[in-house]
Protein backbone atom coordinates (compact mmCIF):
# COMPACT_ATOMS: atom_id res chain seq x y z
CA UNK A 1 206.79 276.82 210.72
CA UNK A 2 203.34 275.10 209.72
CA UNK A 3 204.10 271.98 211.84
CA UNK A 4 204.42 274.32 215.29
CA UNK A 5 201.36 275.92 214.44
CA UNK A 6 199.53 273.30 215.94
CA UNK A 7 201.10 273.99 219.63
CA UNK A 8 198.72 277.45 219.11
CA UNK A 9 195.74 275.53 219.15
CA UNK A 10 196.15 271.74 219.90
CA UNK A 11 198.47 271.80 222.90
CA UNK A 12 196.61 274.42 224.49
CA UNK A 13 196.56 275.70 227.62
CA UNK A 14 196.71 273.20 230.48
CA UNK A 15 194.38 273.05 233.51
CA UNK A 16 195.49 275.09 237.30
CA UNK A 17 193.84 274.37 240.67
CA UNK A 18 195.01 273.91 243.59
CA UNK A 19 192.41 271.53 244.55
CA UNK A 20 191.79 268.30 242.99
CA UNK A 21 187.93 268.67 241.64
CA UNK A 22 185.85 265.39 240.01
CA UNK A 23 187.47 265.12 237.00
CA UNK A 24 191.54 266.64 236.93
CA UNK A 25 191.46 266.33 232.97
CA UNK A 26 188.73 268.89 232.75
CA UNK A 27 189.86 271.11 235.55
CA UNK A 28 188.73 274.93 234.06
CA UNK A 29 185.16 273.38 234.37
CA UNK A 30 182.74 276.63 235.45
CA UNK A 31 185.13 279.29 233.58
CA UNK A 32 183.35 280.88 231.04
CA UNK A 33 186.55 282.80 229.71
CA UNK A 34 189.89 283.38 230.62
CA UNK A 35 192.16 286.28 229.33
CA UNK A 36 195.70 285.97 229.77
CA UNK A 37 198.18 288.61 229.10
CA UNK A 38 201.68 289.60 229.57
CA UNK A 39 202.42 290.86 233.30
CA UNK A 40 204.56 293.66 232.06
CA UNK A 41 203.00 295.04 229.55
CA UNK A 42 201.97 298.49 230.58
CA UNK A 43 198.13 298.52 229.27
CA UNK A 44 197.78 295.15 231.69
CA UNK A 45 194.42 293.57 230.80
CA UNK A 46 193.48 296.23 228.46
CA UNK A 47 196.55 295.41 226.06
CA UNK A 48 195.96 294.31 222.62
CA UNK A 49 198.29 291.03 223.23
CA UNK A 50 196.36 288.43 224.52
CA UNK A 51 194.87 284.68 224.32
CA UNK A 52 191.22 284.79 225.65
CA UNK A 53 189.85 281.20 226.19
CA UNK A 54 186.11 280.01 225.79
CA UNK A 55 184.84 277.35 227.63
CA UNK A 56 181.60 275.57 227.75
CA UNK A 57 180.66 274.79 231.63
CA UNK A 58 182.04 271.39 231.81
CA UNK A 59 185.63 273.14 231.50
CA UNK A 60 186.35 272.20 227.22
CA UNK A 61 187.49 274.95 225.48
CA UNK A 62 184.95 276.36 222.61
CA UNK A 63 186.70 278.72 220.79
CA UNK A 64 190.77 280.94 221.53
CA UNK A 65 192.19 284.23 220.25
CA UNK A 66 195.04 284.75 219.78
CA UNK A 67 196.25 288.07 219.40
CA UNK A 68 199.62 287.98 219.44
CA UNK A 69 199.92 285.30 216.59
CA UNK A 70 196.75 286.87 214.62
CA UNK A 71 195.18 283.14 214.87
CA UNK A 72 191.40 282.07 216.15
CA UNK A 73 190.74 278.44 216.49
CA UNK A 74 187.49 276.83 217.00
CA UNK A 75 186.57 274.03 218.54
CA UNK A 76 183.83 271.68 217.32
CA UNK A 77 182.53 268.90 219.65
CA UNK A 78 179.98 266.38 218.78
CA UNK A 79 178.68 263.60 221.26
CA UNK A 80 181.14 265.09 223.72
CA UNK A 81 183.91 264.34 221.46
CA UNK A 82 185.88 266.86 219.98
CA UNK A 83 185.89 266.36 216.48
CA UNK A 84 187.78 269.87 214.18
CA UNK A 85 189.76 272.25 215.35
CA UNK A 86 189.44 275.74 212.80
CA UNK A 87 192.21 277.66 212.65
CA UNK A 88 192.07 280.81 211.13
CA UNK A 89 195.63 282.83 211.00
CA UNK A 90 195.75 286.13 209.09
CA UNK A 91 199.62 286.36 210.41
CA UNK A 92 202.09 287.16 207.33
CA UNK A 93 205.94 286.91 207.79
CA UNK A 94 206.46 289.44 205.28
CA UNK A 95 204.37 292.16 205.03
CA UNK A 96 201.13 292.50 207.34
CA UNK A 97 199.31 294.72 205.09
CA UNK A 98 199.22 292.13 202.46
CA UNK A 99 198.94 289.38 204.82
CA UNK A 100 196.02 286.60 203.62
CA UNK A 101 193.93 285.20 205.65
CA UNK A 102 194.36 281.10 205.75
CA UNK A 103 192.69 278.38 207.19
CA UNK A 104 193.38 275.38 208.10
CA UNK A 105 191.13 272.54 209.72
CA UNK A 106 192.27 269.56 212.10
CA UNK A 107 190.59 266.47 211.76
CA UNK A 108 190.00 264.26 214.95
CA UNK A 109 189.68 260.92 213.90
CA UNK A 110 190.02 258.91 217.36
CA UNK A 111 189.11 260.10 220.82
CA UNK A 112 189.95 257.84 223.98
CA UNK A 113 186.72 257.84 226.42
CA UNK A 114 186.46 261.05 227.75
CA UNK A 115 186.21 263.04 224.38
CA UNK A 116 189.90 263.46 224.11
CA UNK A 117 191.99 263.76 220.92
CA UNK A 118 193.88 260.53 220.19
CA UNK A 119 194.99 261.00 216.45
CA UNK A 120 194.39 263.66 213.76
CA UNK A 121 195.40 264.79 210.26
CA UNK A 122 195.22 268.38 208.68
CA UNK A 123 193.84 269.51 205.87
CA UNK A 124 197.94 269.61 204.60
CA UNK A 125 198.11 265.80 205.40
CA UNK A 126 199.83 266.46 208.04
CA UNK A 127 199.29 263.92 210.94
CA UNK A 128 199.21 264.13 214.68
CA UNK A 129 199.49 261.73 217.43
CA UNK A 130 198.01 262.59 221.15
CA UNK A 131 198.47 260.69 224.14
CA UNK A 132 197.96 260.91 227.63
CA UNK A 133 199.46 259.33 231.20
CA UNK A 134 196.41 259.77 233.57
CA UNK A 135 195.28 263.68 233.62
CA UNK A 136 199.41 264.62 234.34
CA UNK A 137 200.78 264.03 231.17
CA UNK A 138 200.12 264.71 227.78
CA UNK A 139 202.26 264.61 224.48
CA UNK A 140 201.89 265.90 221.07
CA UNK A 141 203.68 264.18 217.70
CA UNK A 142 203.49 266.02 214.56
CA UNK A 143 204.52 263.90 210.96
CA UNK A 144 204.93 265.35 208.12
CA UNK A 145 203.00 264.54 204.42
CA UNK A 146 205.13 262.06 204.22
CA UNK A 147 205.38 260.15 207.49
CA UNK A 148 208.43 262.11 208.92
CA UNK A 149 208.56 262.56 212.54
CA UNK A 150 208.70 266.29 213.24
CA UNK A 151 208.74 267.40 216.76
CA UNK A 152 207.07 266.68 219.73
CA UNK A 153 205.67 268.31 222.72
CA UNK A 154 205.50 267.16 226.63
CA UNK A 155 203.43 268.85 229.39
CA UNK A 156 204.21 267.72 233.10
CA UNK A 157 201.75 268.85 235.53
CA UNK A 158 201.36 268.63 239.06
CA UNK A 159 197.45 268.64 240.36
CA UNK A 160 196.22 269.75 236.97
CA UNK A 161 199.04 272.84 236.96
CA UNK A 162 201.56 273.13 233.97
CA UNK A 163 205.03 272.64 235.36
CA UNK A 164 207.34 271.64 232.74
CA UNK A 165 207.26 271.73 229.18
CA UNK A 166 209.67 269.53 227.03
CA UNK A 167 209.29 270.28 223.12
CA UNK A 168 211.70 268.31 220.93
CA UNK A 169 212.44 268.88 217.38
CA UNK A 170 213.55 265.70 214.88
CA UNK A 171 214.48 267.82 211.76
CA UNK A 172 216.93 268.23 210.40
CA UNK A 173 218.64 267.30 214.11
CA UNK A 174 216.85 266.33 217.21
CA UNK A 175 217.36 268.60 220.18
CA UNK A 176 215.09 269.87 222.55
CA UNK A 177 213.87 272.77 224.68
CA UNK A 178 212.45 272.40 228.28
CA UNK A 179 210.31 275.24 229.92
CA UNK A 180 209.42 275.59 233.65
CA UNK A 181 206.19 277.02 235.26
CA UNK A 182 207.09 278.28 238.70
CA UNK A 183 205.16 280.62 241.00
CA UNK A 184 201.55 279.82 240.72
CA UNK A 185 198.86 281.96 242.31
CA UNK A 186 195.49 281.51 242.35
CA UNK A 187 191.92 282.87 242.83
CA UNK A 188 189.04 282.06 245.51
CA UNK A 189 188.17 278.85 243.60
CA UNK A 190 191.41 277.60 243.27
CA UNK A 191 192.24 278.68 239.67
CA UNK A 192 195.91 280.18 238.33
CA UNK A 193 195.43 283.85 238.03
CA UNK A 194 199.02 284.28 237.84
CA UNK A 195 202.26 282.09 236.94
CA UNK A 196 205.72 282.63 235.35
CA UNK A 197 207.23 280.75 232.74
CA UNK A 198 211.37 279.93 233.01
CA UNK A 199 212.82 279.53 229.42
CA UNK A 200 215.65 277.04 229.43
CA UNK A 201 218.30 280.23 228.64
CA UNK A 202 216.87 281.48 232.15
CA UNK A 203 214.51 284.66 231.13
CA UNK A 204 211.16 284.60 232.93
CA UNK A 205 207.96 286.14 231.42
CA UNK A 206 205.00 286.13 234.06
CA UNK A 207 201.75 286.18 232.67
CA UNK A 208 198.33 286.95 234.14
CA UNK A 209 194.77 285.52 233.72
CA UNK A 210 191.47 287.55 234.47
CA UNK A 211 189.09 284.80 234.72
CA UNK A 212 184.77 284.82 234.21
CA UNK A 213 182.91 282.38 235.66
CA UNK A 214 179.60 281.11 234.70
């Protein structure tokens, strides 16, 4: 479980406009926050399950929570380059009363020119590989402590929007799961307020985003 903890806060959520603005790798520039919630959950954007995104005004995200998986993450930038990711999970698989809270702390140590995450290594020794084709595609490689190739996950976009997501797994067999994103809709200023997501067995979840602007 501790190597797809990083897909909570190092893959995270992808940019959605319709529009193409200056700079399509940094497309959520002007949100301030952005709540996203399950469609179909009855207490709608008052529920308790939620990720709510921070973002400073040129669209990079400051700090996420994570309701759902009980995990916070916080983003630390310096020069424009992000540099740690926190990650602070009180989430217990056994009893949540006695769950312990746990840390644990990315290390960025190479960003490509515009600030992004190139390579990493937790605080667990385990190591991570980012790369990027244009502002389309990005992937993710986890290795283990000791060099092991783990899994990996793909995001396709189209115009800065999410629309496939391949994750594979290396151990103890490779296989692989591919989500869709279908049925985007947006606000005034072009930004997802709504999408689904199609799970490869063919159950859709929609999701929607209330969205603050600076």
């Amino acid at each position: 479980m501790k190597y797809l903890c990083l897909f909570a806060f190092c893959c995270l959520l992808s940019c959605a406009t319709k529009t193409k603005p200056l700079d399509p790798c940094f497309m959520e520039a002007g949100i301030k926050t952005a709540k996203s919630f399950d469609k179909d959950n009855p207490l709608g954007e008052k529920t308790e399950k939620y990720m709510l995104v921070e973002y400073d005004e040129q669209g990079k995200p400051l700090k996420v929570v994570n309701t759902i998986q009980k995990m916070k993450s916080d983003y630390i930038y310096e020069d424009g380059k992000l540099k740690y990711v926190i990650a602070t999970n009180s989430m217990s698989d056994v009893d949540e009363i006695k769950a312990e809270v746990r840390v644990d702390t990315l290390f960025i140590t190479k960003n490509d020119d515009k600030g992004r995450k190139l390579e990493g290594v937790g605080g667990n020794g385990v190591k991570y590989e980012f790369s990027y084709v244009g502002c389309e595609q990005e992937a993710t490689i986890i290795y283990d402590e000791t060099g092991v190739k783990r899994n990996m996950m793909q995001l396709f976009k189209e115009n800065g929007n999410i629309k496939k997501r391949v994750t594979t797994f290396y151990y103890p067999g490779e296989s692989s799961v591919t989500s869709k994103y279908i049925d985007y809709k947006f606000d005034s200023k072009g930004h997802w307020i709504e999408r689904s997501l199609e799970r490869q067995n063919g159950t859709i979840e929609t999701e929607l985003r209330v969205i603050e602007y600076y």
